[in-house]
C-alpha atoms as a PDB file:
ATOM      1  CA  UNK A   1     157.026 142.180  41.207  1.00  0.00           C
ATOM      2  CA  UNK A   2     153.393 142.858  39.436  1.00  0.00           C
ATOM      3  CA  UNK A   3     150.742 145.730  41.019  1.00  0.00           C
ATOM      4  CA  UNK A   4     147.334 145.529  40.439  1.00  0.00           C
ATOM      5  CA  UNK A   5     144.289 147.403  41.523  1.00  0.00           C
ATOM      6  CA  UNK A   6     141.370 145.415  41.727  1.00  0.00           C
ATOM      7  CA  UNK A   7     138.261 147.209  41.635  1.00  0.00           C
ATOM      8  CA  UNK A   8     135.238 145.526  43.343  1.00  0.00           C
ATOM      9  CA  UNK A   9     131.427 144.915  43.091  1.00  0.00           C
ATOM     10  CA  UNK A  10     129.069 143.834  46.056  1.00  0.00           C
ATOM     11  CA  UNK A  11     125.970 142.345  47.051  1.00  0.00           C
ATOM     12  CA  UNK A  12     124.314 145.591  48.726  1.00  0.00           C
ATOM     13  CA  UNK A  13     125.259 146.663  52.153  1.00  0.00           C
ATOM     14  CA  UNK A  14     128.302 144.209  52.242  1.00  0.00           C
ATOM     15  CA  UNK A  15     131.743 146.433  51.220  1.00  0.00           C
ATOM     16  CA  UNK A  16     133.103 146.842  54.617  1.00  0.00           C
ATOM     17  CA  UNK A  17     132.306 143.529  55.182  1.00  0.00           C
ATOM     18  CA  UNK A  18     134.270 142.211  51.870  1.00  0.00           C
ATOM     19  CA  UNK A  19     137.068 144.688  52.369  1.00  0.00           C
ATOM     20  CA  UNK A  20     138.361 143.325  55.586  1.00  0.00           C
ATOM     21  CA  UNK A  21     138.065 140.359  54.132  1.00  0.00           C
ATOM     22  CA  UNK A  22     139.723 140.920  50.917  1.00  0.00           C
ATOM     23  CA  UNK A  23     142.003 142.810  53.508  1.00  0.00           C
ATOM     24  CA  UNK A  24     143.417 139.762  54.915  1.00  0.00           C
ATOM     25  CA  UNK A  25     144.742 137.817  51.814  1.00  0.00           C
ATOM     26  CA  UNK A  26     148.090 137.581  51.288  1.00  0.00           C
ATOM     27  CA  UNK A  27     149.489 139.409  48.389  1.00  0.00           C
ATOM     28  CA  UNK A  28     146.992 142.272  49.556  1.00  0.00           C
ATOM     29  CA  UNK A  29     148.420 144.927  50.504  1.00  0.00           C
ATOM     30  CA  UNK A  30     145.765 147.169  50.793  1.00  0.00           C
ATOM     31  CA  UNK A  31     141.388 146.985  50.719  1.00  0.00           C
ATOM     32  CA  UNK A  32     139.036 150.078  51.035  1.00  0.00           C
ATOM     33  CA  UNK A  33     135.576 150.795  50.643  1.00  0.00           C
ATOM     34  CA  UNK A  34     134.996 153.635  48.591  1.00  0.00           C
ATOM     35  CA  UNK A  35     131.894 155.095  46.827  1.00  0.00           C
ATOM     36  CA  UNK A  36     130.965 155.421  43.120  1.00  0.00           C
ATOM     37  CA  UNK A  37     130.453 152.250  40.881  1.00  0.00           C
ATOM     38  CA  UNK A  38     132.623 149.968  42.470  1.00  0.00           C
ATOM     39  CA  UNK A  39     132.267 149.077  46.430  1.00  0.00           C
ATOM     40  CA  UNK A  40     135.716 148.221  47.303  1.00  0.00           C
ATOM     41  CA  UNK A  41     139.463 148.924  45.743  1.00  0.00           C
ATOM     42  CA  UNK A  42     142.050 146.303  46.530  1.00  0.00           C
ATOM     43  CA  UNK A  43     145.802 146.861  45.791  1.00  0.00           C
ATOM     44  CA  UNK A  44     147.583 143.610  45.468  1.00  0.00           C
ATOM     45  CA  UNK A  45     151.003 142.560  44.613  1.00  0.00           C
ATOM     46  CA  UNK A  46     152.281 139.226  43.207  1.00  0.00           C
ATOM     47  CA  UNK A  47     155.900 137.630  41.969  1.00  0.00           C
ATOM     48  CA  UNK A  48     154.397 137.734  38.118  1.00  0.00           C
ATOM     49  CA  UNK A  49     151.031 137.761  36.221  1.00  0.00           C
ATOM     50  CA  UNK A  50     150.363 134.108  36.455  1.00  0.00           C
ATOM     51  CA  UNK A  51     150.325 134.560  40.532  1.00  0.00           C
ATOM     52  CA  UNK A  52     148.687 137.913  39.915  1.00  0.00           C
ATOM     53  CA  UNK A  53     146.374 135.857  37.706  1.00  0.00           C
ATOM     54  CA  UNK A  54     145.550 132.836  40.699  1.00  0.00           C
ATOM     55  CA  UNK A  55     145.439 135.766  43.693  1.00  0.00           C
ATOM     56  CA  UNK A  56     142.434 137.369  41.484  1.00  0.00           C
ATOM     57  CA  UNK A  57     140.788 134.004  40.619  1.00  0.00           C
ATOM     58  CA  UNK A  58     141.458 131.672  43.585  1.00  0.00           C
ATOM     59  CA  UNK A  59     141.422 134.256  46.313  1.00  0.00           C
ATOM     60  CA  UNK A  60     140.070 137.385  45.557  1.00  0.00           C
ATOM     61  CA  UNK A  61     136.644 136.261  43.632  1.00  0.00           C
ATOM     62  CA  UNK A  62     136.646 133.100  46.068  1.00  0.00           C
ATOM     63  CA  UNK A  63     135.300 135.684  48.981  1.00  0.00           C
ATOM     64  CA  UNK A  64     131.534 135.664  49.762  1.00  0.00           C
ATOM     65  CA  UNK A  65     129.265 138.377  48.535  1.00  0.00           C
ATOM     66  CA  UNK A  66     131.315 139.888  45.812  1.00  0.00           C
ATOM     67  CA  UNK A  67     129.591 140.154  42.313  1.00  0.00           C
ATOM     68  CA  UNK A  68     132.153 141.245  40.123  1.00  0.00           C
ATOM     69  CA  UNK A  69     135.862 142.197  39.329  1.00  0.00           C
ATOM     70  CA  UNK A  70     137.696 144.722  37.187  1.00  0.00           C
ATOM     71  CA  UNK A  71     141.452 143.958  37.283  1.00  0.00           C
ATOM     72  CA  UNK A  72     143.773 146.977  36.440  1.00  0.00           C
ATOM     73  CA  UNK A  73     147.529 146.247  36.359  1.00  0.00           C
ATOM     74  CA  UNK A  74     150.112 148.783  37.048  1.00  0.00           C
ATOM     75  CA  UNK A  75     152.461 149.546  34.223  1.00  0.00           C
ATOM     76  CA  UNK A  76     155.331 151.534  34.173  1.00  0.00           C
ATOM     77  CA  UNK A  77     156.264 153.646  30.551  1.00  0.00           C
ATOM     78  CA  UNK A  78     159.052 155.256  29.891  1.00  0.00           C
ATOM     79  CA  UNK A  79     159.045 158.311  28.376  1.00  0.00           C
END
Protein backbone atom coordinates (compact mmCIF):
# COMPACT_ATOMS: atom_id res chain seq x y z
CA UNK A 1 0.00 0.00 0.00
CA UNK A 2 1.35 3.70 -1.14
CA UNK A 3 0.49 7.10 1.19
CA UNK A 4 0.46 10.27 -0.21
CA UNK A 5 -0.34 13.73 0.95
CA UNK A 6 -1.64 15.83 -1.59
CA UNK A 7 -1.39 19.36 -0.97
CA UNK A 8 -3.99 21.62 -2.71
CA UNK A 9 -4.52 25.02 -4.46
CA UNK A 10 -7.98 26.82 -5.01
CA UNK A 11 -9.86 29.23 -6.86
CA UNK A 12 -10.54 31.81 -3.87
CA UNK A 13 -13.21 31.19 -1.38
CA UNK A 14 -13.70 27.51 -2.60
CA UNK A 15 -11.49 25.01 -0.01
CA UNK A 16 -14.30 23.78 2.02
CA UNK A 17 -16.08 23.43 -0.92
CA UNK A 18 -13.18 21.22 -2.73
CA UNK A 19 -12.38 19.38 0.46
CA UNK A 20 -15.65 17.63 0.84
CA UNK A 21 -15.36 16.97 -2.39
CA UNK A 22 -11.95 15.68 -2.61
CA UNK A 23 -13.37 14.08 0.69
CA UNK A 24 -15.52 11.70 -1.04
CA UNK A 25 -13.12 9.89 -3.52
CA UNK A 26 -12.23 6.67 -2.93
CA UNK A 27 -8.71 6.02 -1.99
CA UNK A 28 -9.17 9.29 0.22
CA UNK A 29 -8.93 8.79 3.33
CA UNK A 30 -8.81 12.03 4.63
CA UNK A 31 -9.44 16.10 3.14
CA UNK A 32 -9.01 19.33 5.29
CA UNK A 33 -8.90 22.84 4.75
CA UNK A 34 -6.10 24.37 6.31
CA UNK A 35 -4.41 27.83 6.02
CA UNK A 36 -0.99 28.91 4.65
CA UNK A 37 -0.08 28.41 0.88
CA UNK A 38 -2.03 25.57 0.10
CA UNK A 39 -6.06 25.51 0.69
CA UNK A 40 -6.66 21.95 1.28
CA UNK A 41 -4.43 18.68 2.43
CA UNK A 42 -5.69 15.36 1.18
CA UNK A 43 -4.27 12.02 2.51
CA UNK A 44 -4.83 9.28 0.05
CA UNK A 45 -3.90 5.72 -0.18
CA UNK A 46 -3.56 3.46 -3.26
CA UNK A 47 -2.44 -0.45 -4.05
CA UNK A 48 0.95 1.10 -5.84
CA UNK A 49 2.24 4.34 -7.52
CA UNK A 50 0.66 3.76 -10.84
CA UNK A 51 -2.97 3.84 -8.94
CA UNK A 52 -1.48 6.51 -6.70
CA UNK A 53 -0.47 8.07 -10.02
CA UNK A 54 -4.41 7.78 -11.80
CA UNK A 55 -6.19 8.77 -8.14
CA UNK A 56 -4.03 12.19 -8.44
CA UNK A 57 -4.62 12.66 -12.21
CA UNK A 58 -8.08 11.19 -12.96
CA UNK A 59 -9.73 12.00 -9.68
CA UNK A 60 -8.14 14.32 -7.61
CA UNK A 61 -7.24 17.24 -10.33
CA UNK A 62 -10.59 16.14 -12.20
CA UNK A 63 -12.60 18.18 -9.24
CA UNK A 64 -13.87 21.71 -10.08
CA UNK A 65 -12.13 24.78 -8.83
CA UNK A 66 -8.79 23.41 -7.91
CA UNK A 67 -5.70 25.21 -9.48
CA UNK A 68 -2.92 23.21 -8.58
CA UNK A 69 -1.32 20.04 -6.94
CA UNK A 70 1.80 19.19 -4.98
CA UNK A 71 2.00 15.39 -4.50
CA UNK A 72 4.15 14.21 -1.48
CA UNK A 73 4.52 10.43 -1.04
CA UNK A 74 5.13 8.80 2.21
CA UNK A 75 8.35 6.91 2.53
CA UNK A 76 9.50 4.85 5.11
CA UNK A 77 13.72 4.76 5.89
CA UNK A 78 15.29 2.67 7.88
CA UNK A 79 17.75 3.72 10.01
Amino acid sequence: MVHAYILVQTEVGKSSSVARAVADLPGVSSAEDVTGPYDVIARIEAADVEDLGRLVIAKIQDVPHITRTTTCTVVHVSP
